[in-house]
Protein backbone atom coordinates (compact mmCIF):
# COMPACT_ATOMS: atom_id res chain seq x y z
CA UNK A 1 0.00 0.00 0.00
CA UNK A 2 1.15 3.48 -1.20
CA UNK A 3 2.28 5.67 1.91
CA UNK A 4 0.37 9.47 1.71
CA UNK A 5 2.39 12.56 1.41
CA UNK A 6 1.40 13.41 4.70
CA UNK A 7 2.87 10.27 5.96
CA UNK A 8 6.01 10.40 4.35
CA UNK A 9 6.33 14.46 5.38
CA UNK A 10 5.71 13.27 9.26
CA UNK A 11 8.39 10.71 8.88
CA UNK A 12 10.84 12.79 7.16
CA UNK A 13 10.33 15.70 9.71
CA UNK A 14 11.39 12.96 12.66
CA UNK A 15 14.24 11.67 10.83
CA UNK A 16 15.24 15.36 10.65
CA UNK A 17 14.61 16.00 14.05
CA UNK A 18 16.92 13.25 14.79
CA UNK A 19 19.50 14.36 13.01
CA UNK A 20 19.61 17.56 14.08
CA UNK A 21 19.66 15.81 18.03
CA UNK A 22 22.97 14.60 16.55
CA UNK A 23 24.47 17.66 15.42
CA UNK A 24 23.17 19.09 19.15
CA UNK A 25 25.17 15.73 21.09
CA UNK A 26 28.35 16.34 18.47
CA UNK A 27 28.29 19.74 19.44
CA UNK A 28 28.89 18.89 23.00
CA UNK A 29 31.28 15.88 22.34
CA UNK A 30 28.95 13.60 23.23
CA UNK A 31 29.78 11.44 20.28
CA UNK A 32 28.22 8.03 21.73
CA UNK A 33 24.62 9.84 21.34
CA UNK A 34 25.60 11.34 18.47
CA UNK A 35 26.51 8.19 16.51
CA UNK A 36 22.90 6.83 17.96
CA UNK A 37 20.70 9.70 16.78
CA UNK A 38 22.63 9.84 13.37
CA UNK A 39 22.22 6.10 13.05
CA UNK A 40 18.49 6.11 13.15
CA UNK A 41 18.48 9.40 11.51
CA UNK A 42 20.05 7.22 8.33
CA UNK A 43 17.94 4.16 8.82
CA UNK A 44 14.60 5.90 8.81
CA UNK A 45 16.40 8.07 5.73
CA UNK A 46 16.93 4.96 4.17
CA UNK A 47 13.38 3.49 4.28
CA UNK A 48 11.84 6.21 2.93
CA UNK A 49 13.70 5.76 0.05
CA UNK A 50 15.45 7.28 -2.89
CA UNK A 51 13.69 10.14 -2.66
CA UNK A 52 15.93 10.92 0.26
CA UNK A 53 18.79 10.40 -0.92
CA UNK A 54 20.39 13.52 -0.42
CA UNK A 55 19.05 13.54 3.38
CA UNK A 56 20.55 10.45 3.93
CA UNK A 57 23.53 11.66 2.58
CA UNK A 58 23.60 14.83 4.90
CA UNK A 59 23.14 12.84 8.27
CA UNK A 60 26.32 10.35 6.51
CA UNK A 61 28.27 12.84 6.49
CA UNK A 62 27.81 14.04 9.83
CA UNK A 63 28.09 10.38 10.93
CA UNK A 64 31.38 10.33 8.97
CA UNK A 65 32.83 13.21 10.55
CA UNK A 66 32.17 12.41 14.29
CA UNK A 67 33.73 8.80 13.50
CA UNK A 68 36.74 10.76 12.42
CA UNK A 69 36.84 12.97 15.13
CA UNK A 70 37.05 9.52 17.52
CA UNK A 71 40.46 8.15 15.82
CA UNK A 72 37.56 5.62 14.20
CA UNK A 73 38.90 6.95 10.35
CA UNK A 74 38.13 3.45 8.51
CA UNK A 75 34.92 3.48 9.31
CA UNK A 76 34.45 7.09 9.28
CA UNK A 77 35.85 7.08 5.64
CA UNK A 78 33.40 5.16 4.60
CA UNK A 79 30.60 6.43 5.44
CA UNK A 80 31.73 9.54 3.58
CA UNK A 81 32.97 8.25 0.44
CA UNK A 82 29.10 6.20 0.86
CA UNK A 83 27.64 9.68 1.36
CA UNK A 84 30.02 11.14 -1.35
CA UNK A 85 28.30 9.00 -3.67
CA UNK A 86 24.86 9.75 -2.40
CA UNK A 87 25.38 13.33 -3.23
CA UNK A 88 26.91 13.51 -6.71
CA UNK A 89 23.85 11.20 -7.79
CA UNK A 90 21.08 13.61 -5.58
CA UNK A 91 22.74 16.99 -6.21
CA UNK A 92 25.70 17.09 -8.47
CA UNK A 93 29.18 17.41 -8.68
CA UNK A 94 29.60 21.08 -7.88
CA UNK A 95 26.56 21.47 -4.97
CA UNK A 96 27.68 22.98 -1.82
CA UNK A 97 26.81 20.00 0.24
CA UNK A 98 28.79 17.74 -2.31
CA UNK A 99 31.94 19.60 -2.56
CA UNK A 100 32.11 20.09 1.64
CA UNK A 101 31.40 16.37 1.85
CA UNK A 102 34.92 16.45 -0.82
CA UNK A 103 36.54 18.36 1.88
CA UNK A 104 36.23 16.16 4.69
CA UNK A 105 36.48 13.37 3.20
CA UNK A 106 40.04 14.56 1.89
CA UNK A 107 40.40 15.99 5.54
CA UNK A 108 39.99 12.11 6.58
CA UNK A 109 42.32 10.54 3.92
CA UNK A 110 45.19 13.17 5.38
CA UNK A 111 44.14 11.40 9.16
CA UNK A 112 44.61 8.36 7.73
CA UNK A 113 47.78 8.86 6.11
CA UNK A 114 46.67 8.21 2.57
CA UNK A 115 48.57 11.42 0.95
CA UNK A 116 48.16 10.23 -2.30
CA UNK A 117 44.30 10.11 -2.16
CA UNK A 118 44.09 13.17 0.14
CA UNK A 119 45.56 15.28 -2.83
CA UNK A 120 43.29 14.42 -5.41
CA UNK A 121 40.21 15.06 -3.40
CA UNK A 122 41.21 17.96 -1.83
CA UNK A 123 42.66 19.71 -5.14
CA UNK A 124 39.02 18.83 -6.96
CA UNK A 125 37.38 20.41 -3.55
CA UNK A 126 39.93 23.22 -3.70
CA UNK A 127 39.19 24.17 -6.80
CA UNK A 128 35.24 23.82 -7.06
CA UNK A 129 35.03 26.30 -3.90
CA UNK A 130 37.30 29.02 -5.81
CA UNK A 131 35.52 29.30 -8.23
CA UNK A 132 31.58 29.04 -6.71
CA UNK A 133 32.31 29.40 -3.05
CA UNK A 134 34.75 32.10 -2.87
CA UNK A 135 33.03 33.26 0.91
CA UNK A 136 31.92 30.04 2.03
CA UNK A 137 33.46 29.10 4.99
CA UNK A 138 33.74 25.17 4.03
CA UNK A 139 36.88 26.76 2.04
CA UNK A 140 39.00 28.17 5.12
CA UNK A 141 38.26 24.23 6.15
CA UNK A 142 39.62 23.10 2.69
CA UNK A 143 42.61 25.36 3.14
CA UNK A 144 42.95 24.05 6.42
CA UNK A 145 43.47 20.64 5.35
CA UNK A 146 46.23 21.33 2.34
CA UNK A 147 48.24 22.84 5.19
CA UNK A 148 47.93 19.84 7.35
CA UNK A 149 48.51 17.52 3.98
CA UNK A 150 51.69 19.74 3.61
CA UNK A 151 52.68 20.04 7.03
CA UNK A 152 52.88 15.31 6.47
CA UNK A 153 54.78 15.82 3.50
CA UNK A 154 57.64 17.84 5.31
CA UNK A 155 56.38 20.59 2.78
CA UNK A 156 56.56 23.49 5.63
CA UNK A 157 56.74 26.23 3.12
CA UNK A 158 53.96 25.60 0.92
CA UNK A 159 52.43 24.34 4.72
CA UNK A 160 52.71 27.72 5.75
CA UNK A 161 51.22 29.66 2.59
CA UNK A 162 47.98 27.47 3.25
CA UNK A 163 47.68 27.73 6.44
CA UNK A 164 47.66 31.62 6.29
CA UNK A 165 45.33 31.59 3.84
CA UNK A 166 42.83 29.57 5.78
CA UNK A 167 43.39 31.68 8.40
CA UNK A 168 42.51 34.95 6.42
CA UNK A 169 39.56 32.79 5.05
CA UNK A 170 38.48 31.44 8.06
CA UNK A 171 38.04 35.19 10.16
CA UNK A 172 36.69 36.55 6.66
CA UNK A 173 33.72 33.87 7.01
CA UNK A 174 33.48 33.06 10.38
CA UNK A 175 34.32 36.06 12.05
CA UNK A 176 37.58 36.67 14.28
CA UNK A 177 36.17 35.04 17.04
CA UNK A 178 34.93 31.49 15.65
CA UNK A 179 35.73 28.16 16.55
CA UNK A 180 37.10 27.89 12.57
CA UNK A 181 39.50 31.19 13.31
CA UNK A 182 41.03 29.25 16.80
CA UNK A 183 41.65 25.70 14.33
CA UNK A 184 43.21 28.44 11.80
CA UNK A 185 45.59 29.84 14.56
CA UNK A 186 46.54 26.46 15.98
CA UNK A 187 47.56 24.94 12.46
CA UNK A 188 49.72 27.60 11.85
CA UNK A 189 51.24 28.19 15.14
CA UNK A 190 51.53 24.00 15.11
CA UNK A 191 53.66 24.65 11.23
CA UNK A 192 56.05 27.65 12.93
CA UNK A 193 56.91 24.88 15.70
CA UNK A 194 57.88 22.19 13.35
CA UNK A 195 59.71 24.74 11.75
CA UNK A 196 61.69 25.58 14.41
CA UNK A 197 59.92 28.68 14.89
CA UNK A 198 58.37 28.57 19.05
CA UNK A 199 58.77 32.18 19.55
CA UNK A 200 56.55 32.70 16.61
CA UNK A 201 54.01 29.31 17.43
CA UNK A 202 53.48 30.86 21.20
CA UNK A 203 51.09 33.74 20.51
CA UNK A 204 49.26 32.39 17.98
CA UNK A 205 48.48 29.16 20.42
CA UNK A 206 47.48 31.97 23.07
CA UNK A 207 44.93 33.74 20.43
CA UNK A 208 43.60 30.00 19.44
CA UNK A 209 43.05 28.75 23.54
CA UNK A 210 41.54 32.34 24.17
CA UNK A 211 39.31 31.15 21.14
CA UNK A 212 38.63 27.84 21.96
CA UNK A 213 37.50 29.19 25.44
CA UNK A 214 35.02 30.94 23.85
CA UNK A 215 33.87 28.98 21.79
CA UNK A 216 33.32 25.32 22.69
CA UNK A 217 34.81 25.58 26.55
CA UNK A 218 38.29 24.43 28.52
CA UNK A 219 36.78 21.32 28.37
CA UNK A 220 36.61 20.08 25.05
CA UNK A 221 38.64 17.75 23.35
CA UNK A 222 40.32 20.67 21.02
CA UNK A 223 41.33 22.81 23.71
CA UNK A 224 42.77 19.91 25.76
CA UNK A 225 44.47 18.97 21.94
CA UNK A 226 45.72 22.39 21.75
CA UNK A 227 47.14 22.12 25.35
CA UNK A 228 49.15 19.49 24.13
CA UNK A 229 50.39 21.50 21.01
CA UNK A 230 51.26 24.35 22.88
CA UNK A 231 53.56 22.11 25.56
CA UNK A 232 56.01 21.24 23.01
CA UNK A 233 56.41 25.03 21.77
CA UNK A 234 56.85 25.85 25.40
CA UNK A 235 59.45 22.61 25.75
CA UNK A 236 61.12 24.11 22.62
CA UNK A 237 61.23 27.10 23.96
CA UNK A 238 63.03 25.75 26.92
CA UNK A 239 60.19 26.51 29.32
CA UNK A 240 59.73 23.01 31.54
CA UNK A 241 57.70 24.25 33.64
CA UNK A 242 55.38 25.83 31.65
CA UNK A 243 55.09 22.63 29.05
CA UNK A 244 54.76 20.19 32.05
CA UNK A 245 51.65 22.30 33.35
CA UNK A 246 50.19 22.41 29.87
CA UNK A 247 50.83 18.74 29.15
CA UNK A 248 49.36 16.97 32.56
CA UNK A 249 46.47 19.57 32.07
CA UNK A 250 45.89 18.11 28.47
CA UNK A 251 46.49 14.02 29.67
CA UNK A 252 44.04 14.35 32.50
CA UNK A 253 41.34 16.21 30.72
CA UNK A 254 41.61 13.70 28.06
CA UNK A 255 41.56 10.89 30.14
CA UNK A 256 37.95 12.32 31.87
CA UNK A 257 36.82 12.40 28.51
CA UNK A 258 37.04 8.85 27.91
CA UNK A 259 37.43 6.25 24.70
CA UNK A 260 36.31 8.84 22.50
CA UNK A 261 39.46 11.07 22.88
CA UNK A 262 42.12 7.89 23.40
CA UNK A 263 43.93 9.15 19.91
CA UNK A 264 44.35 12.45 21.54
CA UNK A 265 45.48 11.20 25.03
CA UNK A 266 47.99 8.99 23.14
CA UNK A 267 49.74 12.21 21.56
CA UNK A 268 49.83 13.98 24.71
CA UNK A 269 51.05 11.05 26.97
CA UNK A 270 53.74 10.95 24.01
CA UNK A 271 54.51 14.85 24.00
CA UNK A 272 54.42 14.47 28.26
CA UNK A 273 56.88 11.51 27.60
CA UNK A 274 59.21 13.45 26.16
CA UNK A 275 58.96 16.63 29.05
CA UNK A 276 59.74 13.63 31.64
CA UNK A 277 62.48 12.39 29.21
CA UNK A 278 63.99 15.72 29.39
CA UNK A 279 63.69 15.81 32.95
CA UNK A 280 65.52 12.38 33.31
CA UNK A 281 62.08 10.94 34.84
CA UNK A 282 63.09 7.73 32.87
CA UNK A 283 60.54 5.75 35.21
CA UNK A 284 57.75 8.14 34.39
CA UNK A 285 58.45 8.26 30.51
CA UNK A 286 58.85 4.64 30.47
CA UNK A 287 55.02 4.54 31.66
CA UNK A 288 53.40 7.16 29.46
CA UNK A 289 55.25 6.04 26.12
CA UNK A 290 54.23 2.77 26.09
CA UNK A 291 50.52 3.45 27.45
CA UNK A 292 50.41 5.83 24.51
CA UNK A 293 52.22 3.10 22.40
CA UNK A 294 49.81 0.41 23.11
CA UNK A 295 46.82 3.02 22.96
CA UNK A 296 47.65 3.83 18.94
CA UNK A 297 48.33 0.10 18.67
CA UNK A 298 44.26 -0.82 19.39
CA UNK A 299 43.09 1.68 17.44
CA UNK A 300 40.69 0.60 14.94
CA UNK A 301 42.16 2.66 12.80
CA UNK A 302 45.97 3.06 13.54
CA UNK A 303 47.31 6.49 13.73
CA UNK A 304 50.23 5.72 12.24
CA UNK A 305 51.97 9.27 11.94
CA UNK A 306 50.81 9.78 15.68
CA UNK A 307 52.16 5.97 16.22
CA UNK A 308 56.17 7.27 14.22
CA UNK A 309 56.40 9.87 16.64
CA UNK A 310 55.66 7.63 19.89
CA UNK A 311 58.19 5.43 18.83
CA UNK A 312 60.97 7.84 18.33
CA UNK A 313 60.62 9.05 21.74
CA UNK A 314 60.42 6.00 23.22
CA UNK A 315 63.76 5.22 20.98
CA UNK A 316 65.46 8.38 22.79
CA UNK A 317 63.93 6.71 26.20
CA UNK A 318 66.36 3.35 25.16
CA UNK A 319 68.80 5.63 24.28
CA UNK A 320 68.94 7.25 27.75
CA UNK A 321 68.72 3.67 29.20
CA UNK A 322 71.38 2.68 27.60
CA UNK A 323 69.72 -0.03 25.57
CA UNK A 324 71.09 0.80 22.47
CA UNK A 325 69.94 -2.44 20.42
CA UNK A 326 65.99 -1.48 21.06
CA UNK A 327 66.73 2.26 20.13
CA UNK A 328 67.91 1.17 17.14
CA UNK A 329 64.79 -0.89 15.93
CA UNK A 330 62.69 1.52 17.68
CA UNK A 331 63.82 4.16 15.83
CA UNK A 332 63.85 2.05 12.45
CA UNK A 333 60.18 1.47 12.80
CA UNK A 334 59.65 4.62 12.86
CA UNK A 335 61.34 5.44 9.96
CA UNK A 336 59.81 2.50 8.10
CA UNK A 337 56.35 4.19 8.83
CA UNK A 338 57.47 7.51 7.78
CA UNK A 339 58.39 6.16 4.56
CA UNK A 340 55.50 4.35 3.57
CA UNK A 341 53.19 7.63 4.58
């Protein structure tokens, strides 16, 4: 039996509601709701049929993109490159809600590692918002993620040229005080560090956490991210104190935040690691590097940038100790995953 219009609009309007529950629960980090509600979102999307298409491939999307944001980037992937599909069939090639669904899915591909694929997408999503979506803000975002792409290549220059344009972008669209603007600040403050650069990273990691504060709280997985960030520019800049403060700060708040932020709390045990390596805490390394170790190890979807660095601190940790054989396939297998990403 046929299903009225009025039927169908009453159904539609509670899968909506449900997927705007999950953009509410993402909002707040709560991603375990937010996978629920986006989950029935899809599967009422999906029995209403074809005709939905396009919704379905909206609340995808957003289902993609909190899977990411968990260290969960095979699965998150694919439900992207599902909901990529979805929209070039619904909307077209050069729609706004196909080419930002582009964007993160090249944002995912540089998570992942996969540099090769990540340049391909992104280019195609660079290009499409030049030309129709010179204001939008998706293309600070885009921006955003050809700096980080750059930044894995070892490609700081061309890093840095992004990542200033996505910043100039990102306050253009989203105003100077925008959760988009802080991300902006961070990524290039995070490309003067790896430069060499702290005395130029430190401000701009200030004007991001001022951001961040205002924007989604001191509690949020980002600021406690950016925490971690800054403790290395402050350890660079020779500031112990300082980077320890910023670096327990970021481990604890990560840890209160539970399974969803474990890829996180990995890179900041790492980065604390290496403060209590310079400290000559060998004990207290020893336990942080391999909790963060065997944390990137159970990933579903290994980290394995996040996993190269872990490794080569924990080789300078063998080195300290004096155990000279591990340090040198420690710091081997790091090299080895370098290589192949």
């Amino acid at each position: 039996m046929a299903i009225s219009a009025a039927t169908l609009a009453a159904q539609a309007d509670v899968a909506s509601k449900w997927n705007d529950e999950g953009l509410r629960a993402a909002a707040h980090a709560d991603y375990a709701s937010a996978e629920r509600w986006y989950g029935a979102a899809l599967a009422k999307w999906r029995e209403l049929g074809s005709a939905y298409s396009a919704h379905a491939a909206a609340t995808l999307t957003n289902l993609g993109e909190i899977l990411c944001n968990q260290g969960r980037l095979s699965e998150g992937t694919q439900a992207l490159e599902e909901a990529l599909e979805l929209h070039r069939r619904a909307l077209g090639e050069n729609h706004a809600h196909t080419v930002r669904n582009l964007s993160l899915l090249g944002q995912a591909y540089v998570l992942a590692g996969d540099t090769g694929r990540a340049e391909t997408v992104l280019a195609g999503a660079l290009a499409t918002e030049r030309e129709l979506y010179p204001g939008d803000e998706m293309l600070g975002q885009t921006l955003l993620a050809m700096a980080s792409l750059r930044r894995v290549q070892g490609k700081l220059d061309e890093a840095l040229q992004f990542g200033e344009e996505a910043l100039a972008e990102s306050v253009r669209a989203g105003g100077e005080l925008s959760t988009s603007a802080a991300m902006a600040y961070e990524n290039v403050a995070v490309i003067h560090r790896l430069a060499g650069r702290p005395e130029r990273a430190l401000p701009l990691f200030r004007k991001a956490r001022f951001l961040y504060q205002r924007t989604v709280g001191a509690q949020s997985p980002v600021f406690q991210s950016l925490l971690s960030e800054e403790g290395l520019a402050l350890l660079d800049e020779g500031d112990l104190i300082l980077s320890e403060q910023d670096l327990l700060q970021a481990v604890n708040g990560l840890a209160k935040l539970g399974p969803s932020c474990d890829d996180r709390r990995a890179i900041a045990e790492t980065n604390l690691g290496l403060v209590r390596l310079r400290q000559r805490k060998l004990g207290e390394a020893e336990r942080l590097l391999t909790d963060a170790l065997s944390i990137e190890e159970r990933l579903p979807s290994r980290p394995v940038l996040d996993m190269a660095a872990t490794l080569g601190v924990l080789a300078q940790l063998r080195k300290a100790q004096r155990r000279d054989a591990e340090s040198a396939q420690l710091t081997s297998r790091a090299a080895a995953i370098q290589t192949d990403h």
